[in-house]
PDB file of N, CA and C in Angstrom:
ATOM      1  N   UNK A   1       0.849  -1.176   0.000  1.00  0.00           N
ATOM      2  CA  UNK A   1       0.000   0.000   0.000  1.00  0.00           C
ATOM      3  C   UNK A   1       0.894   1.238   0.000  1.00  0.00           C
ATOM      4  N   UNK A   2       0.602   1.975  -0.743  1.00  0.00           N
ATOM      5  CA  UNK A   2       1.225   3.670  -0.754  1.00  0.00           C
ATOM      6  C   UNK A   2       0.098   4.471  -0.545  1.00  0.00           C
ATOM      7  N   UNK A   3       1.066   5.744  -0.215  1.00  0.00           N
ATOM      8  CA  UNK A   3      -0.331   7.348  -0.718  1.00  0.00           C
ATOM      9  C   UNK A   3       0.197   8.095  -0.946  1.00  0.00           C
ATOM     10  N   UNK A   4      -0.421   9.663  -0.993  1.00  0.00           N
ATOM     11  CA  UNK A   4       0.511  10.372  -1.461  1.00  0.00           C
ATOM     12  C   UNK A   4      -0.575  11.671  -0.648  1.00  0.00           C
ATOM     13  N   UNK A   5      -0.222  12.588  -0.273  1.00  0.00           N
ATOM     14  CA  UNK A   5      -0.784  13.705   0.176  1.00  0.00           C
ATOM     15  C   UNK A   5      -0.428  15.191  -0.288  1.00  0.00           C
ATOM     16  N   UNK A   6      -1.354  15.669  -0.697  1.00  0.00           N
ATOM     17  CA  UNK A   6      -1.235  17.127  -0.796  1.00  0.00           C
ATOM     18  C   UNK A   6      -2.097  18.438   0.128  1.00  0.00           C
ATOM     19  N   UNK A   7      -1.358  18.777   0.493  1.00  0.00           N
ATOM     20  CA  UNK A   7      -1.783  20.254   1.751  1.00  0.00           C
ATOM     21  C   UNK A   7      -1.944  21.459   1.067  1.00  0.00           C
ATOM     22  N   UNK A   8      -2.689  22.103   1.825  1.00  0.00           N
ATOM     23  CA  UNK A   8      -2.748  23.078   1.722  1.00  0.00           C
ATOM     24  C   UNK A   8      -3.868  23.907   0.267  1.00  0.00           C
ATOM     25  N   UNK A   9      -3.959  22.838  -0.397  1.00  0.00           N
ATOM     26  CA  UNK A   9      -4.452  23.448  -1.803  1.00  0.00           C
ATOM     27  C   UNK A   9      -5.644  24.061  -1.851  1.00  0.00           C
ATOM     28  N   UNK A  10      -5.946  25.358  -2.709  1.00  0.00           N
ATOM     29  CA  UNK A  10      -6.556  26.211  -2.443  1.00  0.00           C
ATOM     30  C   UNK A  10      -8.204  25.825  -3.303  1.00  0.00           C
ATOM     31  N   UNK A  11      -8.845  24.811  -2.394  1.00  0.00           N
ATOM     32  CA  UNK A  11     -10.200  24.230  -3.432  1.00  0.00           C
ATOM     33  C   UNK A  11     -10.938  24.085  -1.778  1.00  0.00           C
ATOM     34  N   UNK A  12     -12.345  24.614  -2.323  1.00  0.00           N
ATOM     35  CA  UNK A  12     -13.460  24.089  -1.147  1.00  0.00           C
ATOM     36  C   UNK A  12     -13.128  22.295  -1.154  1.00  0.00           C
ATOM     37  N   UNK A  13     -13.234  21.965   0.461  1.00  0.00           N
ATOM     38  CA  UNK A  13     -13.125  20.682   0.791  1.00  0.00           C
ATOM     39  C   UNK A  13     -14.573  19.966   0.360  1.00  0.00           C
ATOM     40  N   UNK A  14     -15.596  20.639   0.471  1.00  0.00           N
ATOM     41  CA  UNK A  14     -16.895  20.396   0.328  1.00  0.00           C
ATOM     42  C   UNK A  14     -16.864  19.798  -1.415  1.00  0.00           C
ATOM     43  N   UNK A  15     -16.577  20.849  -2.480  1.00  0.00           N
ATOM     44  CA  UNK A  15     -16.425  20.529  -3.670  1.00  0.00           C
ATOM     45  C   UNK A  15     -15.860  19.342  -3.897  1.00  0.00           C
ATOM     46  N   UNK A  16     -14.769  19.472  -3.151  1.00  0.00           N
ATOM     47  CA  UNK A  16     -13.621  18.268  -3.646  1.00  0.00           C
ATOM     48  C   UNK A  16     -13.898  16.812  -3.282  1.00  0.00           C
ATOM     49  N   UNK A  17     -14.965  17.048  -1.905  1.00  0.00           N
ATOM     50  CA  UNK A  17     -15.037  15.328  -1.158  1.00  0.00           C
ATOM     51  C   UNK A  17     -16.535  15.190  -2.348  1.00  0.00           C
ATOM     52  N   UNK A  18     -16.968  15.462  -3.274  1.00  0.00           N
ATOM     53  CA  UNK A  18     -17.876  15.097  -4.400  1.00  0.00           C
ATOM     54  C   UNK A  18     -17.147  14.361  -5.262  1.00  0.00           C
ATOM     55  N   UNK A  19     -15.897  14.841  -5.366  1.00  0.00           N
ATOM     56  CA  UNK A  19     -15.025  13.821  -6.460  1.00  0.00           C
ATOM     57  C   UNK A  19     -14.302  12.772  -6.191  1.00  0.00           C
ATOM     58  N   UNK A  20     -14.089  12.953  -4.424  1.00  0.00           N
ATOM     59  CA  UNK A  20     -13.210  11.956  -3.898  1.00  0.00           C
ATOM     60  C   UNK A  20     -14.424  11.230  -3.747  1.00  0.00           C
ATOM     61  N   UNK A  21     -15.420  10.793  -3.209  1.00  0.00           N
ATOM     62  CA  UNK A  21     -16.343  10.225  -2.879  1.00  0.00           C
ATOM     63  C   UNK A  21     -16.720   8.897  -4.644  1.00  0.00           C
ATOM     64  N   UNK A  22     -16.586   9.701  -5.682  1.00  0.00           N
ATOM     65  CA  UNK A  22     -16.832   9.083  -7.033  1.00  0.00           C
ATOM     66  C   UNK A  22     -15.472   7.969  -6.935  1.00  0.00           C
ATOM     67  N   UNK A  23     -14.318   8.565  -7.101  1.00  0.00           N
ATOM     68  CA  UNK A  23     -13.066   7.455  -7.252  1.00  0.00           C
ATOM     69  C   UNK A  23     -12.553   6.896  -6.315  1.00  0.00           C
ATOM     70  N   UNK A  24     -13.613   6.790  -5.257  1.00  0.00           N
ATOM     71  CA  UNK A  24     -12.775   5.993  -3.708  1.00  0.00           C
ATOM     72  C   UNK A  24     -13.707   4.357  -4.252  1.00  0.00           C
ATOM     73  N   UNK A  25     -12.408   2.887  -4.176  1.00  0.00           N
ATOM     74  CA  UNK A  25     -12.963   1.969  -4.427  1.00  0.00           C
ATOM     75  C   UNK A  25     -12.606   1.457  -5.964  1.00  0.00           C
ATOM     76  N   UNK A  26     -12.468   2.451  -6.521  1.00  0.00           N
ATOM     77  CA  UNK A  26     -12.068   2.315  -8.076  1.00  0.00           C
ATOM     78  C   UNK A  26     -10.631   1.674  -8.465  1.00  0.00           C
ATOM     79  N   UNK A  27     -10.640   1.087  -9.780  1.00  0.00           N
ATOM     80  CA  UNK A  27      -9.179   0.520 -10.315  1.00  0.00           C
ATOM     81  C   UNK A  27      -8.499   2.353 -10.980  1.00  0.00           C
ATOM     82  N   UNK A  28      -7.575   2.195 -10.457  1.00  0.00           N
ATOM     83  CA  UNK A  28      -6.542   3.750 -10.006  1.00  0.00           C
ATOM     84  C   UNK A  28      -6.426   4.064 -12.075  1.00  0.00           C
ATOM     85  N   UNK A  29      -6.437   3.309 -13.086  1.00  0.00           N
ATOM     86  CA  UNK A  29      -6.386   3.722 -14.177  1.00  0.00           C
ATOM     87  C   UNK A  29      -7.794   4.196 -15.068  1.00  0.00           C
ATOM     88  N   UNK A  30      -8.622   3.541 -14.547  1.00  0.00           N
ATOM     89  CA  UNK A  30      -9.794   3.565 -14.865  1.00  0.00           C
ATOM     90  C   UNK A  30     -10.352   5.196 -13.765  1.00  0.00           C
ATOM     91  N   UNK A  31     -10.025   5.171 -12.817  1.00  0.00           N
ATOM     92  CA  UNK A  31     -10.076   6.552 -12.086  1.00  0.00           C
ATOM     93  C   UNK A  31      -9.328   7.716 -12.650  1.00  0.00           C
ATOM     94  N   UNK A  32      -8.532   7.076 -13.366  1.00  0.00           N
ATOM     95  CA  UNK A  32      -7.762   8.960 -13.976  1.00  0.00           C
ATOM     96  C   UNK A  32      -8.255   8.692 -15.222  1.00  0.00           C
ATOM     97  N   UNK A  33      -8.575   7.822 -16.386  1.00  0.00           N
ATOM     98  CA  UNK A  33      -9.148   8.006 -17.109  1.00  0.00           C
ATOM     99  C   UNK A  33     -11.062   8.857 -16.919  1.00  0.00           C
ATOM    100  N   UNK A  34     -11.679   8.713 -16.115  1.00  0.00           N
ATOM    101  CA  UNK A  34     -13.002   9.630 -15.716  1.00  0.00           C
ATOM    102  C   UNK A  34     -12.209  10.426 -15.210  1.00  0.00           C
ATOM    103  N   UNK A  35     -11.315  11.124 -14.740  1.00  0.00           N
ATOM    104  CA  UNK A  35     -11.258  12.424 -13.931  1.00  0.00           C
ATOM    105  C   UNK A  35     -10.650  12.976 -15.025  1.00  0.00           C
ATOM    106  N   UNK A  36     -10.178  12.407 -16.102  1.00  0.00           N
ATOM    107  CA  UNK A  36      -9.708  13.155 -17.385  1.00  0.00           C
ATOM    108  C   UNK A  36     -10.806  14.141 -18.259  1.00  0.00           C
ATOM    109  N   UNK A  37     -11.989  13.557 -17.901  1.00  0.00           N
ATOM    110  CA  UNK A  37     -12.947  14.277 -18.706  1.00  0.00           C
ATOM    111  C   UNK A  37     -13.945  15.094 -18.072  1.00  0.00           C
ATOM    112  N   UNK A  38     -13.484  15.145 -16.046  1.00  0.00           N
ATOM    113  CA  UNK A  38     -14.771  15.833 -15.322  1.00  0.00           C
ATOM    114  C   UNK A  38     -13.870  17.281 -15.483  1.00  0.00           C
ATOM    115  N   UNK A  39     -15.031  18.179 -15.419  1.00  0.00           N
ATOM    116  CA  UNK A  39     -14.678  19.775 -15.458  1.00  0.00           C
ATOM    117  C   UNK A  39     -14.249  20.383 -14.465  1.00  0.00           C
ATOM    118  N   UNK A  40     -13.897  19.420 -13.104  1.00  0.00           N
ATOM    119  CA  UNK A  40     -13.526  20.351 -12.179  1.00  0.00           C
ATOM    120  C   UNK A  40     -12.491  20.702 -11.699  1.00  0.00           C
ATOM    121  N   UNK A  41     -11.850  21.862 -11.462  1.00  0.00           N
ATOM    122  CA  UNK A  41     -10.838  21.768 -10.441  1.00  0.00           C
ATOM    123  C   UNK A  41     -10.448  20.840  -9.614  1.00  0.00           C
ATOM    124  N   UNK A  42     -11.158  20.103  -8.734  1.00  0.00           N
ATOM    125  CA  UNK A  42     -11.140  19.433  -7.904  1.00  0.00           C
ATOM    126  C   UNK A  42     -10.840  18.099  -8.098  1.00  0.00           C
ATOM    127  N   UNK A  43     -11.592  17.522  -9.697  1.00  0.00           N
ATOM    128  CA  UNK A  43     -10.928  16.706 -10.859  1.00  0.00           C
ATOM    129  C   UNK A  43      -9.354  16.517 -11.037  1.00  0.00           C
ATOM    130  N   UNK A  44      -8.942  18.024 -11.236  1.00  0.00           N
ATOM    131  CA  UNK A  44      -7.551  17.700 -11.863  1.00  0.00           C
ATOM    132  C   UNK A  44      -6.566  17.573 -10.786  1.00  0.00           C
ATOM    133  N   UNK A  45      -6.616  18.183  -9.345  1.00  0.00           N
ATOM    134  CA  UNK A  45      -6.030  18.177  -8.863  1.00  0.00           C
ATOM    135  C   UNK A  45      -5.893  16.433  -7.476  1.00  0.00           C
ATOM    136  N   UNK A  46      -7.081  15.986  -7.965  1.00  0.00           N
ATOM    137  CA  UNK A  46      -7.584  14.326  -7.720  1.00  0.00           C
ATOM    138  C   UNK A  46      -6.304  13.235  -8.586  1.00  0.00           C
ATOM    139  N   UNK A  47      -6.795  13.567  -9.210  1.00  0.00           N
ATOM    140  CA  UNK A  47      -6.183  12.921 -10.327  1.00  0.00           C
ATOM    141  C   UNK A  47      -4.642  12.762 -10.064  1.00  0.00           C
ATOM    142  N   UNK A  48      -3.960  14.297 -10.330  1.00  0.00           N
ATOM    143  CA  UNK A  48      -2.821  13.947  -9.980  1.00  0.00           C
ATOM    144  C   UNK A  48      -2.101  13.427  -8.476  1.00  0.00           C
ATOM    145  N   UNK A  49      -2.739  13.542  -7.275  1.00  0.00           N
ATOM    146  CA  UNK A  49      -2.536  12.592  -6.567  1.00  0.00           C
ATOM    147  C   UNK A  49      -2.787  11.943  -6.756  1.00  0.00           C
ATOM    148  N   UNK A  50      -3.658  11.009  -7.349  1.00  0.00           N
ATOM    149  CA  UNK A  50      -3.798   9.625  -7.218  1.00  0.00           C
ATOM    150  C   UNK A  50      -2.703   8.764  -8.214  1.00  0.00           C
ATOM    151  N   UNK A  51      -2.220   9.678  -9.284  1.00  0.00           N
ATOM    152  CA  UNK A  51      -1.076   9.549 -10.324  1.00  0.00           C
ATOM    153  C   UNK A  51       0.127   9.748  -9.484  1.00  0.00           C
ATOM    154  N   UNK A  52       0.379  10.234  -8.055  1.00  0.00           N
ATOM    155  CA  UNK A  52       1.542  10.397  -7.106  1.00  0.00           C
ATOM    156  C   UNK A  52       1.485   9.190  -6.805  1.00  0.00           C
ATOM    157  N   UNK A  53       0.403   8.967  -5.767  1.00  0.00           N
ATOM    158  CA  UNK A  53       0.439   7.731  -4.986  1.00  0.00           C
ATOM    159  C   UNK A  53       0.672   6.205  -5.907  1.00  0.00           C
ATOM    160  N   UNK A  54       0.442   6.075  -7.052  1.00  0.00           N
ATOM    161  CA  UNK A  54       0.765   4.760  -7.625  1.00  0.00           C
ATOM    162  C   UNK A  54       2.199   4.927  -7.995  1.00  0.00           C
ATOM    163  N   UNK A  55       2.848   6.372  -8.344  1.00  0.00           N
ATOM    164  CA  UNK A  55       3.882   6.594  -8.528  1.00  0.00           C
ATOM    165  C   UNK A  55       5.091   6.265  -7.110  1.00  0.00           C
ATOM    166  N   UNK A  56       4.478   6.536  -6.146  1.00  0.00           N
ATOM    167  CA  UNK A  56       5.324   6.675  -4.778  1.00  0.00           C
ATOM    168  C   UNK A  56       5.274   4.748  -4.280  1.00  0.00           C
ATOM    169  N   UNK A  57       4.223   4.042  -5.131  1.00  0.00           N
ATOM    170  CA  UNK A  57       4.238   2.377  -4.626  1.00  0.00           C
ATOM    171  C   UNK A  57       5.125   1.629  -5.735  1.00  0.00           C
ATOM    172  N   UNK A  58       5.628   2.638  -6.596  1.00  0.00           N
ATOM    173  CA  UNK A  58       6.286   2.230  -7.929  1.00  0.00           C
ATOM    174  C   UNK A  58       5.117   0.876  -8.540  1.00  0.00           C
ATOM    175  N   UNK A  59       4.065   1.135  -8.670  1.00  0.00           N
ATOM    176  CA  UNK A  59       3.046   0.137  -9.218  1.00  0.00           C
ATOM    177  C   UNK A  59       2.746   0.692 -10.749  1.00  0.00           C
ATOM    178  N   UNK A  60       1.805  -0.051 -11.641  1.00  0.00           N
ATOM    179  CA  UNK A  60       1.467   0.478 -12.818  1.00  0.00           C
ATOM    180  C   UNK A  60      -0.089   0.780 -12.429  1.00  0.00           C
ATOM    181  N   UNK A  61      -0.810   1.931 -12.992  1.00  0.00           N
ATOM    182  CA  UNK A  61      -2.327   2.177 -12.817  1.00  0.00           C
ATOM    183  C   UNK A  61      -3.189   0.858 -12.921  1.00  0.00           C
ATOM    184  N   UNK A  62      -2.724  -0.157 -13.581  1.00  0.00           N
ATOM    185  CA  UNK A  62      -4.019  -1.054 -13.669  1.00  0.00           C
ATOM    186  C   UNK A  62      -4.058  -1.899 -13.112  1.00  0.00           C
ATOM    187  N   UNK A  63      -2.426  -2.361 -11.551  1.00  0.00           N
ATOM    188  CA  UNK A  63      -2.674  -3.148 -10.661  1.00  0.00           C
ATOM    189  C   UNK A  63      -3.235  -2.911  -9.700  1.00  0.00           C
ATOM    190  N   UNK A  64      -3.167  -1.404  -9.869  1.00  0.00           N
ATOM    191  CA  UNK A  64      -3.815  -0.951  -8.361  1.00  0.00           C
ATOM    192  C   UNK A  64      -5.206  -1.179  -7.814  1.00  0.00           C
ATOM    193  N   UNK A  65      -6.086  -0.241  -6.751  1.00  0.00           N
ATOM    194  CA  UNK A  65      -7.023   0.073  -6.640  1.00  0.00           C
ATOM    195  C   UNK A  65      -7.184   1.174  -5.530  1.00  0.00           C
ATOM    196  N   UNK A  66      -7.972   2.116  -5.573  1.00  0.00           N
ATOM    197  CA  UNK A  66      -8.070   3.330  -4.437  1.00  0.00           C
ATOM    198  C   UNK A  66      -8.696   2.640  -2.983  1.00  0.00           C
ATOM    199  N   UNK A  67      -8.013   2.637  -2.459  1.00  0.00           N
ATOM    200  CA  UNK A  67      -8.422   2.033  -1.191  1.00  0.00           C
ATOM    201  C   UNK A  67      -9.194   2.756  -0.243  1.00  0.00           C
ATOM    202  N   UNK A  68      -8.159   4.421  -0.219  1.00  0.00           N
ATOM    203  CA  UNK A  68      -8.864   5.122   0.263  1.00  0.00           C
ATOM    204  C   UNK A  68      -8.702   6.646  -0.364  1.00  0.00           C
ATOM    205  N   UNK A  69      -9.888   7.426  -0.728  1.00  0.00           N
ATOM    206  CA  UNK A  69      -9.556   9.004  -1.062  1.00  0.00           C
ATOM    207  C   UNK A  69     -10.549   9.957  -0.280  1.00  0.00           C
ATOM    208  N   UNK A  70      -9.542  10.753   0.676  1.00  0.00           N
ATOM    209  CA  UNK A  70      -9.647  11.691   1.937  1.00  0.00           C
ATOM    210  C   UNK A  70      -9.606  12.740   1.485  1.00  0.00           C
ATOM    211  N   UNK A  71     -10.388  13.819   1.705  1.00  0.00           N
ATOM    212  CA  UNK A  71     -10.426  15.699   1.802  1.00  0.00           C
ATOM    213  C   UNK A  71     -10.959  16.180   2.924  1.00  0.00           C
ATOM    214  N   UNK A  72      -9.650  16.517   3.400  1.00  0.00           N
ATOM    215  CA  UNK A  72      -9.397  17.573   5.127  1.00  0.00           C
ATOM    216  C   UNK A  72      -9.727  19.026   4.911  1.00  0.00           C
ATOM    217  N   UNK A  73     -10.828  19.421   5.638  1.00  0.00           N
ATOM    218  CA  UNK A  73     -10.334  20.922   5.778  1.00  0.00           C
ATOM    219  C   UNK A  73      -8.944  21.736   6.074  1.00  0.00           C
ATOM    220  N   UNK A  74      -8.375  22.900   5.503  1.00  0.00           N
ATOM    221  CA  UNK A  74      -7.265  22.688   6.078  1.00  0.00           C
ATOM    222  C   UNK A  74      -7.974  23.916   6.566  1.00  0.00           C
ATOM    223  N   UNK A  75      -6.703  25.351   7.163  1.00  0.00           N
ATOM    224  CA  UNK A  75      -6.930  26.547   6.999  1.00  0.00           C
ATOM    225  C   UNK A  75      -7.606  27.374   6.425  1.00  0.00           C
ATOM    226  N   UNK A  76      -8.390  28.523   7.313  1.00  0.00           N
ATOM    227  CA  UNK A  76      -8.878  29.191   5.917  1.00  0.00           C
ATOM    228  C   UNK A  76      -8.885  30.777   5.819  1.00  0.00           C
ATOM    229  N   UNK A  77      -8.155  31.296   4.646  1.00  0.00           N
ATOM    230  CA  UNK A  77      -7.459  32.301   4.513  1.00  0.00           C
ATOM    231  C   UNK A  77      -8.891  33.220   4.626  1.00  0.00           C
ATOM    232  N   UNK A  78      -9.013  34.275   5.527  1.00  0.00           N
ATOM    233  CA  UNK A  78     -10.207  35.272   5.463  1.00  0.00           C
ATOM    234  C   UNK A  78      -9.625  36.989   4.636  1.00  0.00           C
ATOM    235  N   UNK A  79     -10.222  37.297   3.967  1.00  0.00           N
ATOM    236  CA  UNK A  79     -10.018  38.236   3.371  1.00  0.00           C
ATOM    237  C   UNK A  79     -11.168  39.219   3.699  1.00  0.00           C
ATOM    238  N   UNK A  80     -11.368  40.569   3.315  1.00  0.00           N
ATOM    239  CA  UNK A  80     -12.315  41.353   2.955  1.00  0.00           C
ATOM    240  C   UNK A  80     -12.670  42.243   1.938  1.00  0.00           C
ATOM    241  N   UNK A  81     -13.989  42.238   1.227  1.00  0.00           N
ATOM    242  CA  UNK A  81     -14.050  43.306   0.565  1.00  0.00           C
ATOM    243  C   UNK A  81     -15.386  44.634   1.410  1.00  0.00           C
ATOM    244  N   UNK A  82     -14.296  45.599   0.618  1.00  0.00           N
ATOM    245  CA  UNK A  82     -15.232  46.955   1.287  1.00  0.00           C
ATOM    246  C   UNK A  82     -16.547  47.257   1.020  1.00  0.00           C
ATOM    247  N   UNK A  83     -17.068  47.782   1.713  1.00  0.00           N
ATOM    248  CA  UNK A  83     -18.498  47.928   1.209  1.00  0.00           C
ATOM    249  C   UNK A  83     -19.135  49.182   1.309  1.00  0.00           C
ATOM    250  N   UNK A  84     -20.375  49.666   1.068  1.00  0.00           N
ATOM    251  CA  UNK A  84     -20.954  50.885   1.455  1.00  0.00           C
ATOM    252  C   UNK A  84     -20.616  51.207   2.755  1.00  0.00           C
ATOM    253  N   UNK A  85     -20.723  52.908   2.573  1.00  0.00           N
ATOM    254  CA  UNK A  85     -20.774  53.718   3.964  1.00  0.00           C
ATOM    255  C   UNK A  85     -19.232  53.178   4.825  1.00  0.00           C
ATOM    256  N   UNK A  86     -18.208  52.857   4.498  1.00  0.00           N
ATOM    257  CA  UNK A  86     -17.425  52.662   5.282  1.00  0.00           C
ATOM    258  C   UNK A  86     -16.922  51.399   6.200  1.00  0.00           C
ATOM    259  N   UNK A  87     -18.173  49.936   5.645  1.00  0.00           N
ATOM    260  CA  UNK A  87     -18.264  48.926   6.109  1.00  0.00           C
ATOM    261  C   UNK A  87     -17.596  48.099   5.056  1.00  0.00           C
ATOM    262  N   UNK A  88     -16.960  46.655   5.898  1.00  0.00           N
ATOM    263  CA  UNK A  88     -16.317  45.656   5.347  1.00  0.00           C
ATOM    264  C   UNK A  88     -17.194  44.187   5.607  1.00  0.00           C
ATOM    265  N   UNK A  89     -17.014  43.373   4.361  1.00  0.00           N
ATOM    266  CA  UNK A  89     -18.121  41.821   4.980  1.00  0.00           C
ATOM    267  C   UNK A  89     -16.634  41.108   4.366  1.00  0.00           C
ATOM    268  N   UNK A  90     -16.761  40.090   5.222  1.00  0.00           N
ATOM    269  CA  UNK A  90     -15.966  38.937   4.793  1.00  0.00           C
ATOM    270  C   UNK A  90     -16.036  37.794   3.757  1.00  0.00           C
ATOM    271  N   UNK A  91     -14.750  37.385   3.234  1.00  0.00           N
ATOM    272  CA  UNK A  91     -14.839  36.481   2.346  1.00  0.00           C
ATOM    273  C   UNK A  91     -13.686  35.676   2.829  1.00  0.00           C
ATOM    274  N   UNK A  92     -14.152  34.273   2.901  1.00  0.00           N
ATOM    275  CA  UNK A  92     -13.435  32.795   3.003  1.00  0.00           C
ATOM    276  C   UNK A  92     -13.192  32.446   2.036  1.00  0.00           C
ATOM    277  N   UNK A  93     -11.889  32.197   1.823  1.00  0.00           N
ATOM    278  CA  UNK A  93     -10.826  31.225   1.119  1.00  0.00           C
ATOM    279  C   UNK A  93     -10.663  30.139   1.471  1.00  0.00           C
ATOM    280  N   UNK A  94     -11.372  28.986   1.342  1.00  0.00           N
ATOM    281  CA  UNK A  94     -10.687  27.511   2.025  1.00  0.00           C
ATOM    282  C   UNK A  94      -9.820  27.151   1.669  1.00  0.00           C
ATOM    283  N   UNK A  95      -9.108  26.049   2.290  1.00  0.00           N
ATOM    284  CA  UNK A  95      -8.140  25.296   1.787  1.00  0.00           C
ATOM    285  C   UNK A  95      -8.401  23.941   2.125  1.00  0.00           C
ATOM    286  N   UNK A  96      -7.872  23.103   1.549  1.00  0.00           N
ATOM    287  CA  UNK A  96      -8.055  21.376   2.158  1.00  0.00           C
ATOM    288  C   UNK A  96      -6.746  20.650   1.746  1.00  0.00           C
ATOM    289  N   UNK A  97      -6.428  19.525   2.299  1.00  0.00           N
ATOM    290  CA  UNK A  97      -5.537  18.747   2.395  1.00  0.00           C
ATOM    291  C   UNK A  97      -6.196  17.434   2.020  1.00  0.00           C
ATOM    292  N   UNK A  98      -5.521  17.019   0.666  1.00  0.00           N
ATOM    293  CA  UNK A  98      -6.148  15.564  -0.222  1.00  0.00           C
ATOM    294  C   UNK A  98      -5.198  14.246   0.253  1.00  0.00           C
ATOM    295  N   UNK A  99      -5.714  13.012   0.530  1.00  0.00           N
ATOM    296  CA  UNK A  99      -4.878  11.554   1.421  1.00  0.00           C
ATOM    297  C   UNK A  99      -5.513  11.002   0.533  1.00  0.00           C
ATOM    298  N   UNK A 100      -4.652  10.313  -0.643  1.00  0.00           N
ATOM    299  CA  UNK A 100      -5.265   9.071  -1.092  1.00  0.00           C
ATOM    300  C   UNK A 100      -4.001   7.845  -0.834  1.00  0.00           C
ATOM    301  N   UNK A 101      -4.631   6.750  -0.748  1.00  0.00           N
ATOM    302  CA  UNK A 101      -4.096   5.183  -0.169  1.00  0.00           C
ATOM    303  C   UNK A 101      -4.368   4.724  -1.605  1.00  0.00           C
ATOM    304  N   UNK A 102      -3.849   3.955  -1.932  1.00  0.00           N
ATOM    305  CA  UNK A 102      -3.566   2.927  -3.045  1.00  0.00           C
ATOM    306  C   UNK A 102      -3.150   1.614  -2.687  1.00  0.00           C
ATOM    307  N   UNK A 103      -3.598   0.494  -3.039  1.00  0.00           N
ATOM    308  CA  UNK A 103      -3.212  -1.032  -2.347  1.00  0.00           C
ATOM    309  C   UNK A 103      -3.231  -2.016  -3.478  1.00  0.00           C
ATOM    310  N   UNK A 104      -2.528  -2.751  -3.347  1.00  0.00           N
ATOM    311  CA  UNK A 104      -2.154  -3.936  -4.791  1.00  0.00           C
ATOM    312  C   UNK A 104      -3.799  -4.356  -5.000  1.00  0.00           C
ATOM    313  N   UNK A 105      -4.100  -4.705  -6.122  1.00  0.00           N
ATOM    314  CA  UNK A 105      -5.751  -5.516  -6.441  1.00  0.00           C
ATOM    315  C   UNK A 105      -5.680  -6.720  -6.248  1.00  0.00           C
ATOM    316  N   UNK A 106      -6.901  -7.629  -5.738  1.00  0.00           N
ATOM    317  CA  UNK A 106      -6.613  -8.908  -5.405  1.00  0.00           C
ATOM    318  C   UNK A 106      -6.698  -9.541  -7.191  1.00  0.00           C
ATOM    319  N   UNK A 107      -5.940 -10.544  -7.210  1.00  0.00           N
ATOM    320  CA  UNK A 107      -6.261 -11.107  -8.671  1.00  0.00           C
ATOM    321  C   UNK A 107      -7.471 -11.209  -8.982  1.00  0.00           C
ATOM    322  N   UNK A 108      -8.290 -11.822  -9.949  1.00  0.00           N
ATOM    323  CA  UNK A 108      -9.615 -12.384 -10.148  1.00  0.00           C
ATOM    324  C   UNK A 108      -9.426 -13.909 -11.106  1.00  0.00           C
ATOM    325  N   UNK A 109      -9.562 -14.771 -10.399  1.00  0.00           N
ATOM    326  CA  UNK A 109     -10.147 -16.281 -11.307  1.00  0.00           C
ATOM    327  C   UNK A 109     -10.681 -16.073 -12.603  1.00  0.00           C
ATOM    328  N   UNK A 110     -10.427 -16.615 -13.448  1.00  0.00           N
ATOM    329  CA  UNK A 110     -11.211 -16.402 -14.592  1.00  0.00           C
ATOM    330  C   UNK A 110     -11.792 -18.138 -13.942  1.00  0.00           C
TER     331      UNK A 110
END
């Protein structure tokens, strides 16, 4: 089993556990082939961890399988913009931290 983690990256955790939630369970080649064609941010930056973690088990994509794919809240950067009359409202920047696990596939009998 390997993984591979990335911190800090600047994507709602909320968005992102929609995509981790789709490729958790999946064969790891067949998972970057669909995240090749979803539109999201949250897509591409999936993807290439999960292209770390088979990389970091020195495995090929089609022995693998996602064992597990995690999105942490991380920090979250608060900013403001100004507003009428001299008032400021806030705006959140999230961040999240992506854990995916990768584990050898059991064979299958023909």
């Amino acid at each position: 089993m390997s993984k591979a983690v990335l911190k800090f990256i600047r994507l709602s955790p909320t968005k992102a556990r929609l995509i981790a939630r789709q490729v958790q369970g999946m064969n790891a080649e067949l998972a970057l082939a669909s995240l090749e064609f979803t539109p999201n941010k949250a897509a591409r930056v999936i993807s290439k961890v999960i292209a770390s973690a088979v990389a970091n088990g020195g495995y090929e994509p089609d022995e693998v399988v996602i064992s597990s794919c995690r999105v942490d809240a991380g920090p979250v950067l608060k900013r403001f913009r100004p507003r009428a009359r001299g008032s400021a409202s806030g705006i959140r920047k999230p961040t999240s931290h992506v854990l995916v696990e990768v584990s050898k596939q059991a064979k299958k009998e023909d």
